[in-house]
N, C-alpha and C. Protein backbone atom coordinates (compact mmCIF):
# COMPACT_ATOMS: atom_id res chain seq x y z
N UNK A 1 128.33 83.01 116.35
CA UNK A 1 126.95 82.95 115.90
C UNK A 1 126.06 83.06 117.13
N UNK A 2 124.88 83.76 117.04
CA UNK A 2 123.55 83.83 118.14
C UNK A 2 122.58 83.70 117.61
N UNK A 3 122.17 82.41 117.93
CA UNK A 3 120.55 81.80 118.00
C UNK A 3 119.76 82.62 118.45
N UNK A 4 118.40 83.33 118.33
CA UNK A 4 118.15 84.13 119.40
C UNK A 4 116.36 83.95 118.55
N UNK A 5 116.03 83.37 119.76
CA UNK A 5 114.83 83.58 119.20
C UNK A 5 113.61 84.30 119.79
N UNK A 6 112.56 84.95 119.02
CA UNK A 6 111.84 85.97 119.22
C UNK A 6 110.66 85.63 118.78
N UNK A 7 109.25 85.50 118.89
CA UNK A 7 108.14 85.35 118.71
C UNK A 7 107.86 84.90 117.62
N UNK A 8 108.49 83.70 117.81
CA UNK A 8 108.61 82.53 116.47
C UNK A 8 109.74 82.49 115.47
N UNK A 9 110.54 83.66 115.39
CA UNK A 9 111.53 84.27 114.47
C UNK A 9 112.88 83.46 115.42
N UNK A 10 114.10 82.52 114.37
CA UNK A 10 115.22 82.57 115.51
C UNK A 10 116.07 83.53 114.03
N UNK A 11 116.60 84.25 114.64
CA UNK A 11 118.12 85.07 114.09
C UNK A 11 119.27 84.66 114.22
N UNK A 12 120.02 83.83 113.60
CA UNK A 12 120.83 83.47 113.64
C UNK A 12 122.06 84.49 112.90
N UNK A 13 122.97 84.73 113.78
CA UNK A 13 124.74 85.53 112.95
C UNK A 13 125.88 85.39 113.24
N UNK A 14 126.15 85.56 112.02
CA UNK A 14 127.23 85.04 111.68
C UNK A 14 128.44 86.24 111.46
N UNK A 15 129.41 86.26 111.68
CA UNK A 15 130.50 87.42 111.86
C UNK A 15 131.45 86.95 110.88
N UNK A 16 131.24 87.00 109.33
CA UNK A 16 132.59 86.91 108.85
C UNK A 16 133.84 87.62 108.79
N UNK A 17 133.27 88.62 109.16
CA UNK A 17 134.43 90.13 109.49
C UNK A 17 134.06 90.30 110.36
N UNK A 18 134.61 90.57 111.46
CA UNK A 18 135.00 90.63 112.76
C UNK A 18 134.81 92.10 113.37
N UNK A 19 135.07 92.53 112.07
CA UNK A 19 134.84 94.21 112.47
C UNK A 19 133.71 94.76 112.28
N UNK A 20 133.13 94.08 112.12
CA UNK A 20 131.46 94.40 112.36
C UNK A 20 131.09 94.75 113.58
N UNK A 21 131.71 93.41 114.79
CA UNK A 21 131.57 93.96 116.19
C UNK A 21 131.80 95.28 116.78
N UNK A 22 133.47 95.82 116.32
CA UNK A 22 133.29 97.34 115.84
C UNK A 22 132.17 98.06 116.04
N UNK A 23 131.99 98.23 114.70
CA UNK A 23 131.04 98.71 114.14
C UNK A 23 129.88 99.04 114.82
N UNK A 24 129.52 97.62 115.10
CA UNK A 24 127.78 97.72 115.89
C UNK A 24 128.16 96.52 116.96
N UNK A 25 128.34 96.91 118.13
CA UNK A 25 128.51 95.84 119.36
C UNK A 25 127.59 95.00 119.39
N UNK A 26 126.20 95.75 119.33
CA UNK A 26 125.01 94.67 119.74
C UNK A 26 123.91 94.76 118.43
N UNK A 27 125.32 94.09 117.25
CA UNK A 27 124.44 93.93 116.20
C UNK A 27 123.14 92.68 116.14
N UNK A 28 123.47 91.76 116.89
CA UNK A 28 122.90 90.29 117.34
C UNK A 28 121.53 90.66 117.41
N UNK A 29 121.06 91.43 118.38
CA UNK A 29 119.94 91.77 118.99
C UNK A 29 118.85 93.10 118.03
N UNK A 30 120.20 93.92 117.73
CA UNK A 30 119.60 94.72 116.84
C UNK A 30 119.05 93.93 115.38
N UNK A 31 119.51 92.90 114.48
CA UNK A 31 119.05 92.16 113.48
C UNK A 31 118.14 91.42 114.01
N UNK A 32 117.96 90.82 115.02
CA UNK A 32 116.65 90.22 115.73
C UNK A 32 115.83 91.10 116.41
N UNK A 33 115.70 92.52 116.37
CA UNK A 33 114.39 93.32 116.38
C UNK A 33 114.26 93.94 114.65
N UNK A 34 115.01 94.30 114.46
CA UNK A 34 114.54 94.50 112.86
C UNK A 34 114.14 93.14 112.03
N UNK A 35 114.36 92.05 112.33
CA UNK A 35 113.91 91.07 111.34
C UNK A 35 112.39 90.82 112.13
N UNK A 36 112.19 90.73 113.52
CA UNK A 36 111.13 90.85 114.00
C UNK A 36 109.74 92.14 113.54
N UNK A 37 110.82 93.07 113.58
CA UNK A 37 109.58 94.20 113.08
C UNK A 37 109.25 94.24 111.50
N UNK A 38 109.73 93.36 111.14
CA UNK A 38 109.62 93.78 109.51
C UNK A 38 108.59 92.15 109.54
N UNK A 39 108.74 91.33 110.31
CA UNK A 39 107.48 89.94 110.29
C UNK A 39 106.14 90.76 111.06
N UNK A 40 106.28 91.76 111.86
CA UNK A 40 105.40 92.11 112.34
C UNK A 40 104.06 91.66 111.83
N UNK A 41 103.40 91.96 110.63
CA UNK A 41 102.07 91.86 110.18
C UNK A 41 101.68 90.90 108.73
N UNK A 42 102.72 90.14 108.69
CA UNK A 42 102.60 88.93 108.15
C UNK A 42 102.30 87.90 108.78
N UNK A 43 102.91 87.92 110.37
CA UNK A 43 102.91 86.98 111.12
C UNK A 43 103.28 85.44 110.99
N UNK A 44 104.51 85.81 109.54
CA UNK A 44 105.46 84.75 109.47
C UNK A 44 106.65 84.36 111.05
N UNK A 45 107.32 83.03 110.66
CA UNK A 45 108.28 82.70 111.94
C UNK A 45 108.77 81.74 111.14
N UNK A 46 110.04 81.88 111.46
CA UNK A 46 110.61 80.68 111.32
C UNK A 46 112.33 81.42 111.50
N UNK A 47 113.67 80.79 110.72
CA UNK A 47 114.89 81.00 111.05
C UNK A 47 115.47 81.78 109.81
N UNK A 48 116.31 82.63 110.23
CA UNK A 48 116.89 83.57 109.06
C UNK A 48 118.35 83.92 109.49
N UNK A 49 118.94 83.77 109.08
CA UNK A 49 120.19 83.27 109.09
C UNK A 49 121.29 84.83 108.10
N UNK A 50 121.60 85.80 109.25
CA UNK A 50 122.27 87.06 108.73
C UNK A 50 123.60 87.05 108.81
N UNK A 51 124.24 86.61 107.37
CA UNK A 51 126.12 86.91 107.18
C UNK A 51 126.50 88.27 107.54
N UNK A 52 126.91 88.33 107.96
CA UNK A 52 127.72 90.24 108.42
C UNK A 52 129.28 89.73 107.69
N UNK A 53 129.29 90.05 106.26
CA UNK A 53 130.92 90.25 105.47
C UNK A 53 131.13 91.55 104.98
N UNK A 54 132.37 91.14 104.86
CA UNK A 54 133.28 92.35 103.46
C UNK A 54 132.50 92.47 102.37
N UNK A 55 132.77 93.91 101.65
CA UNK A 55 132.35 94.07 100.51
C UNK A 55 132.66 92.70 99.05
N UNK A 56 133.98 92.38 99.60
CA UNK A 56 134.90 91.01 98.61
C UNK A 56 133.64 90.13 98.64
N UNK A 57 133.38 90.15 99.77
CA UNK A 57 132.34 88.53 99.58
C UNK A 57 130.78 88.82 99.16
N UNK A 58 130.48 90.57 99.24
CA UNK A 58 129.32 90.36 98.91
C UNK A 58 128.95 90.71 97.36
N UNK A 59 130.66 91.53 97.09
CA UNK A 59 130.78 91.38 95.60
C UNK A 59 130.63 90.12 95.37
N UNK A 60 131.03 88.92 95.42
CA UNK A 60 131.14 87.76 95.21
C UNK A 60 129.95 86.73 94.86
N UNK A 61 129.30 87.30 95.69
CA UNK A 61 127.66 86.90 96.43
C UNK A 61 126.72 87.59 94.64
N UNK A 62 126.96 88.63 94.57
CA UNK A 62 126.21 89.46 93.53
C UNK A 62 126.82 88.81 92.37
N UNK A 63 127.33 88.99 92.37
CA UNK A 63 128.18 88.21 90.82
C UNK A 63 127.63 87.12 90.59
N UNK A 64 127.76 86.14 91.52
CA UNK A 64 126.99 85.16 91.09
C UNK A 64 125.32 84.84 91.35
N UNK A 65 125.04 85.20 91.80
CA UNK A 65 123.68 85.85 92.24
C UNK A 65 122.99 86.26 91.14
N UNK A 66 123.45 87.26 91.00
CA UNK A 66 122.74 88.49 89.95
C UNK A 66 123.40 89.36 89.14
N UNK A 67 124.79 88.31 88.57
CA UNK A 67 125.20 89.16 87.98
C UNK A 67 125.77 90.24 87.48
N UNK A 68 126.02 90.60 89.11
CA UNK A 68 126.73 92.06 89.21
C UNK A 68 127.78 91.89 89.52
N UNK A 69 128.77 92.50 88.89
CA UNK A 69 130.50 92.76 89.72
C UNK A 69 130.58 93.37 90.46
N UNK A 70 129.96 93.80 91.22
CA UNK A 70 130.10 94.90 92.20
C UNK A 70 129.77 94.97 93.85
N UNK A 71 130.33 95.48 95.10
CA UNK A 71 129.87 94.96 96.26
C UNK A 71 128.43 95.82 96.54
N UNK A 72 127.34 95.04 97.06
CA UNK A 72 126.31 95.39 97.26
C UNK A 72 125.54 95.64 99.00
N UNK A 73 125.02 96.39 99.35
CA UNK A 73 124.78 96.61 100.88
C UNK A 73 124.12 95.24 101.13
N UNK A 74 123.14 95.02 100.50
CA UNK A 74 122.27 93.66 101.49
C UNK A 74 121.73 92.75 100.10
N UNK A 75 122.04 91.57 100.35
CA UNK A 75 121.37 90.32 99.80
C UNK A 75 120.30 89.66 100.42
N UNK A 76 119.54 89.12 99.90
CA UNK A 76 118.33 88.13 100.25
C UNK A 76 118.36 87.15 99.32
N UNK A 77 118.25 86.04 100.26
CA UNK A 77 118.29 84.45 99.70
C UNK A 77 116.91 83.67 100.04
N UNK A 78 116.07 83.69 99.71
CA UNK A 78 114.41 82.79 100.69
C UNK A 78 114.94 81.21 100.84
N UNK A 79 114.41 80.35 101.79
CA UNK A 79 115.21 79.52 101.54
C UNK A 79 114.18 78.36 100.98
N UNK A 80 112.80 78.83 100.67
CA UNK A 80 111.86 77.65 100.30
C UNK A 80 111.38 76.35 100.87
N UNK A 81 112.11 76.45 102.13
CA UNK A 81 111.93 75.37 103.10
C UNK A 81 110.78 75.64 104.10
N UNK A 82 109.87 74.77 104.72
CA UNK A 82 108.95 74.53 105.83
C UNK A 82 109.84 75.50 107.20
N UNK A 83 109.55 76.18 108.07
CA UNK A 83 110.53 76.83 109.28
C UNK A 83 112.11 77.13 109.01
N UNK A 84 112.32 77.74 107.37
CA UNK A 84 113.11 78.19 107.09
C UNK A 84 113.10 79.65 106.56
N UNK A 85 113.33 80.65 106.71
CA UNK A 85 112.61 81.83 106.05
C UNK A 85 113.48 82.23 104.68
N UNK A 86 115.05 82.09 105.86
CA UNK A 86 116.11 82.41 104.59
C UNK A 86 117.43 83.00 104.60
N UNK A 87 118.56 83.47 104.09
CA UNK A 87 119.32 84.15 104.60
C UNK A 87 119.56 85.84 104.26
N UNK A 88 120.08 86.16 105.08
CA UNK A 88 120.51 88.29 104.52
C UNK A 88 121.93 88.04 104.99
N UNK A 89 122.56 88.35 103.31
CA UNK A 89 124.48 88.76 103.46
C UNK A 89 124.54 90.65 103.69
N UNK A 90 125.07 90.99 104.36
CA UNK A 90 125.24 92.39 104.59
C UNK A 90 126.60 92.70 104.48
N UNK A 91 127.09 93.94 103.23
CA UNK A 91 128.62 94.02 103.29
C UNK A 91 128.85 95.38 103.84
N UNK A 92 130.01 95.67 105.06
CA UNK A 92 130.23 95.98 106.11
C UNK A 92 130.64 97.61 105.26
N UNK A 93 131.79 97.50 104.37
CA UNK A 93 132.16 98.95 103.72
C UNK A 93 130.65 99.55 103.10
N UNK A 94 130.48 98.97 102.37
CA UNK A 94 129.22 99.64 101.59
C UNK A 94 128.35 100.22 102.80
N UNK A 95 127.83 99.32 103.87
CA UNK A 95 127.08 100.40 104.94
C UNK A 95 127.68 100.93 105.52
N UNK A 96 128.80 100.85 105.82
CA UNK A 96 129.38 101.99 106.36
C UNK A 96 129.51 103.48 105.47
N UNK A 97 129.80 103.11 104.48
CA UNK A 97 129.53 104.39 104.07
C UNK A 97 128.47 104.99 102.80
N UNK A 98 127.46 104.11 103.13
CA UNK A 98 125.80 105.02 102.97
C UNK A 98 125.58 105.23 104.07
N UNK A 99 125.85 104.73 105.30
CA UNK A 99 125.32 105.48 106.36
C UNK A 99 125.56 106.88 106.57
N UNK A 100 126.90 107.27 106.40
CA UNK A 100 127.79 108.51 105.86
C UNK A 100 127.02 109.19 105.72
N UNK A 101 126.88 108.70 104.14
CA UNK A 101 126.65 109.53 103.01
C UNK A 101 125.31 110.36 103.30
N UNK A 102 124.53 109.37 104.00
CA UNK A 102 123.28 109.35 104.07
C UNK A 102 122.79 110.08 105.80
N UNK A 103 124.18 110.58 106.44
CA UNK A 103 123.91 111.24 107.28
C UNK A 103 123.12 110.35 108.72
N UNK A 104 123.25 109.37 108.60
CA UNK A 104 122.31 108.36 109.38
C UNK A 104 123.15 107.48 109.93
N UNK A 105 123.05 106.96 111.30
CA UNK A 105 123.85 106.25 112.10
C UNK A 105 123.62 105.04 111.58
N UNK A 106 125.24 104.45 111.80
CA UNK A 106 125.13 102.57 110.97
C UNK A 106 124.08 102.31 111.38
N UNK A 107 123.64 102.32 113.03
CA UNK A 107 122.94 100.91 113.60
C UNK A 107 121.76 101.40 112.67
N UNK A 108 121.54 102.75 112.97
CA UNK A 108 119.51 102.91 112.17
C UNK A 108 119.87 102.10 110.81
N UNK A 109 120.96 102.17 110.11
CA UNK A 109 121.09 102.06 108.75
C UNK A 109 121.15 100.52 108.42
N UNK A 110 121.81 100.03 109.50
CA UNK A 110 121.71 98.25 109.06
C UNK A 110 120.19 97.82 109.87
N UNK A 111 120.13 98.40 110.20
CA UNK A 111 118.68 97.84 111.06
C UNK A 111 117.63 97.97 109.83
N UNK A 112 117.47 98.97 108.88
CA UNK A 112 116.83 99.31 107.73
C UNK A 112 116.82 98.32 106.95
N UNK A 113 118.64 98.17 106.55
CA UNK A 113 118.71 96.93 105.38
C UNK A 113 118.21 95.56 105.86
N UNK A 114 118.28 95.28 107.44
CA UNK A 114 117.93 94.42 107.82
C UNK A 114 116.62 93.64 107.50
N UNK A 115 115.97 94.74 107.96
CA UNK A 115 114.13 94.60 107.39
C UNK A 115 113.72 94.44 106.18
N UNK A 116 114.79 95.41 105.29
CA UNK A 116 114.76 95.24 103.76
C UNK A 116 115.05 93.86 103.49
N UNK A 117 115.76 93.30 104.23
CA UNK A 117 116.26 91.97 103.73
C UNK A 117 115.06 90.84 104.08
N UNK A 118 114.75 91.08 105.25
CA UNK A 118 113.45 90.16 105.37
C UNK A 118 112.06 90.17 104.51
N UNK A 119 111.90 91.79 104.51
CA UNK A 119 110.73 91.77 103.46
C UNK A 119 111.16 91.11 102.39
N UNK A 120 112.09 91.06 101.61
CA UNK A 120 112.43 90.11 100.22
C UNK A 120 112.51 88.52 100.98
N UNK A 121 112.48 88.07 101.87
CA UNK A 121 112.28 86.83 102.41
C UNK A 121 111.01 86.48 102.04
N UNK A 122 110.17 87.24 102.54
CA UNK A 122 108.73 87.24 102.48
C UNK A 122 108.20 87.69 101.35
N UNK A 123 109.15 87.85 99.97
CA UNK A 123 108.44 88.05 98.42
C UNK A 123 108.29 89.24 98.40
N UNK A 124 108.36 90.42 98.79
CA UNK A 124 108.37 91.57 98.22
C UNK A 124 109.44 92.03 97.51
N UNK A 125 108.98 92.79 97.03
CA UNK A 125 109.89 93.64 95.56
C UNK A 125 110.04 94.75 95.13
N UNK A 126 111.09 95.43 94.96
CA UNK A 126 111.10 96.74 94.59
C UNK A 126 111.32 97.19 92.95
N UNK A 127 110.77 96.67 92.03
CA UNK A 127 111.31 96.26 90.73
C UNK A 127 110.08 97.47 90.14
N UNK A 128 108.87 97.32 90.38
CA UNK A 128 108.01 97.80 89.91
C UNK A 128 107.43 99.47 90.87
N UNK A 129 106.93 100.23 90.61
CA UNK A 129 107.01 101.93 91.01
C UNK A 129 106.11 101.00 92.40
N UNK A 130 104.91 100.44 92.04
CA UNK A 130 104.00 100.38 93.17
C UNK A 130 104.58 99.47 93.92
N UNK A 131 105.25 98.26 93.70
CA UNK A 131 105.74 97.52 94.41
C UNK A 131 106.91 98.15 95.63
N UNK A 132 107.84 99.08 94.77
CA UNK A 132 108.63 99.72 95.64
C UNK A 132 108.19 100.26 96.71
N UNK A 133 107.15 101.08 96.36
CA UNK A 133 106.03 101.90 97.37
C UNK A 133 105.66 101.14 98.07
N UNK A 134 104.88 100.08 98.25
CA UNK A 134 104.78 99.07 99.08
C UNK A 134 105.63 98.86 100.19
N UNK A 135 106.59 98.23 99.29
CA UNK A 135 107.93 97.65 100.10
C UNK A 135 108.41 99.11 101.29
N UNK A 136 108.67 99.90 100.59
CA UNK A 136 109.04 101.26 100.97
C UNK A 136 107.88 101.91 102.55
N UNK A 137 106.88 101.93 102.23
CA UNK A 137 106.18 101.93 103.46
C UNK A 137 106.01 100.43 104.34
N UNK A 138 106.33 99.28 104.13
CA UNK A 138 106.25 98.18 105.07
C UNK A 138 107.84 98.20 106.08
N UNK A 139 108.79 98.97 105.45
CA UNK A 139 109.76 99.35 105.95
C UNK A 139 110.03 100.56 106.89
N UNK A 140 109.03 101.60 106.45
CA UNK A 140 109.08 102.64 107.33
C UNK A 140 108.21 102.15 108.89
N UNK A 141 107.36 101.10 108.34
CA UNK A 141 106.43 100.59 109.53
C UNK A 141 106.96 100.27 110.70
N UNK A 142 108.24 99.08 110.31
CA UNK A 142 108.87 98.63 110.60
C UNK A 142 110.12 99.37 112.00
N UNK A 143 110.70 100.35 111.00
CA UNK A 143 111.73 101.02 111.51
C UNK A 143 110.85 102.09 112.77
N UNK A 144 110.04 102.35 112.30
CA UNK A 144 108.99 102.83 113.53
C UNK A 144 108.23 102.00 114.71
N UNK A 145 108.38 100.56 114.09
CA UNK A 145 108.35 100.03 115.23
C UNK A 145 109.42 99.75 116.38
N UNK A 146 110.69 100.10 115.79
CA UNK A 146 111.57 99.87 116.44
C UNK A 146 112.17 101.33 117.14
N UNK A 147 111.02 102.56 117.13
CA UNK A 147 111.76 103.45 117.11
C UNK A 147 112.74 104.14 116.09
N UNK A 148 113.13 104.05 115.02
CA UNK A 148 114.58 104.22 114.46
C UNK A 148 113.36 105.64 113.38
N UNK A 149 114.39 106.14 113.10
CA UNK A 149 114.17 107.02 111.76
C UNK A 149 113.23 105.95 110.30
N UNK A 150 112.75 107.04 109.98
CA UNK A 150 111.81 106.47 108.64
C UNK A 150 113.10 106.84 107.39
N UNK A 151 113.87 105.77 106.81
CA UNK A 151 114.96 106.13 105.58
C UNK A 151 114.33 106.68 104.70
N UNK A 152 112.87 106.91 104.56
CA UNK A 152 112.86 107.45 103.35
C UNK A 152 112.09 108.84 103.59
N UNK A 153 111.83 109.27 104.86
CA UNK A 153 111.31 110.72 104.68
C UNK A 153 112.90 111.63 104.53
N UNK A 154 112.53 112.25 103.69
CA UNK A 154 113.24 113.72 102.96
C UNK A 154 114.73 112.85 102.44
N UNK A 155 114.31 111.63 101.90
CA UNK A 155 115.12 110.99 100.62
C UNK A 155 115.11 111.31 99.69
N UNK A 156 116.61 111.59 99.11
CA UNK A 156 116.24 112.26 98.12
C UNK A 156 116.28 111.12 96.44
N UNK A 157 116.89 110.02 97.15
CA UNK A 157 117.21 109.41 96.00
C UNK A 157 116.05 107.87 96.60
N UNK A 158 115.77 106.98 95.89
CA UNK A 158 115.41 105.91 96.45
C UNK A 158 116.56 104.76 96.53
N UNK A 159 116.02 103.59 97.21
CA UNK A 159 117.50 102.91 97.68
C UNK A 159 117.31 101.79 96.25
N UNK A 160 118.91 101.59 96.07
CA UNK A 160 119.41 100.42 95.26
C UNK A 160 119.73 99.10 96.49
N UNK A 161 119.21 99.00 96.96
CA UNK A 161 118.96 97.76 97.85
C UNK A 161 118.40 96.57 97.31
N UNK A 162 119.28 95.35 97.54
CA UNK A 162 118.52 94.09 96.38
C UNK A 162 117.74 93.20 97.25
């Protein structure tokens, strides 16, 4: 796990699969600038707490969650507490291969869900056309603040991200 804190934000992670490190060496730092750029203009702070698992557990996570049998890229949990913001479960197969699919390097791609995951910390929603839109440009803001690609110019589909 790395504490890491950033202009009021601490990021805390957690490695339940191991092969995440794999994956993304300096995922630590990368989830603590995407959870940072996505607080950018709320100018919320407080601690958020990112599981990096298997698809098993985030099937697991959804199921009981929401219902779904199925493994899902990113969860959001708010945690309703005073200097608590909340947690993001991220399952490791599923981004690995939308990143694929989607022609886009993991790191841009978890760095995306990352932000996605915080904006639902902070109550946004993609349920409704305008709300998505919302959400959808506070994310491109985001990923541009960090430098990274905008996921949704010349998308062709919109994301099932919860």
């Amino acid at each position: 796990m790395d504490g890491t804190a950033t202009e009021g934000v601490t990021v805390d992670v957690i490695f339940a699969d191991p092969a995440w490190r794999r994956l993304l060496p300096r995922a630590e730092a990368l989830a603590r600038r995407a959870a940072t750029a996505a607080l950018h203009e709320s100018g919320a702070g407080g601690v958020i707490t990112v599981l990096l698992a298997d698809d098993r557990a985030l099937r697991r996570l959804n199921a009981e969650h929401r219902g779904k049998d199925k493994p899902t890229n990113v969860l959001s949990f708010p945690a309703g507490m005073p200097g608590q913001l909340g947690d993001i479960a991220l399952a490791l197969g599923v981004v690995r291969r939308e990143a694929l699919a989607a022609g886009r390097r993991p790191a841009a791609h978890f760095a995306h869900l990352v932000a996605h995951g915080t904006l639902h910390l902070l109550g946004h929603d993609h349920i409704a056309a305008g709300e998505a839109r919302r959400m959808e440009q506070a994310e491109a803001r985001a990923m541009h603040r960090m430098r990274l690609p905008n996921p949704w110019r010349n998308a062709a589909t919109r994301s099932d991200a919860a």
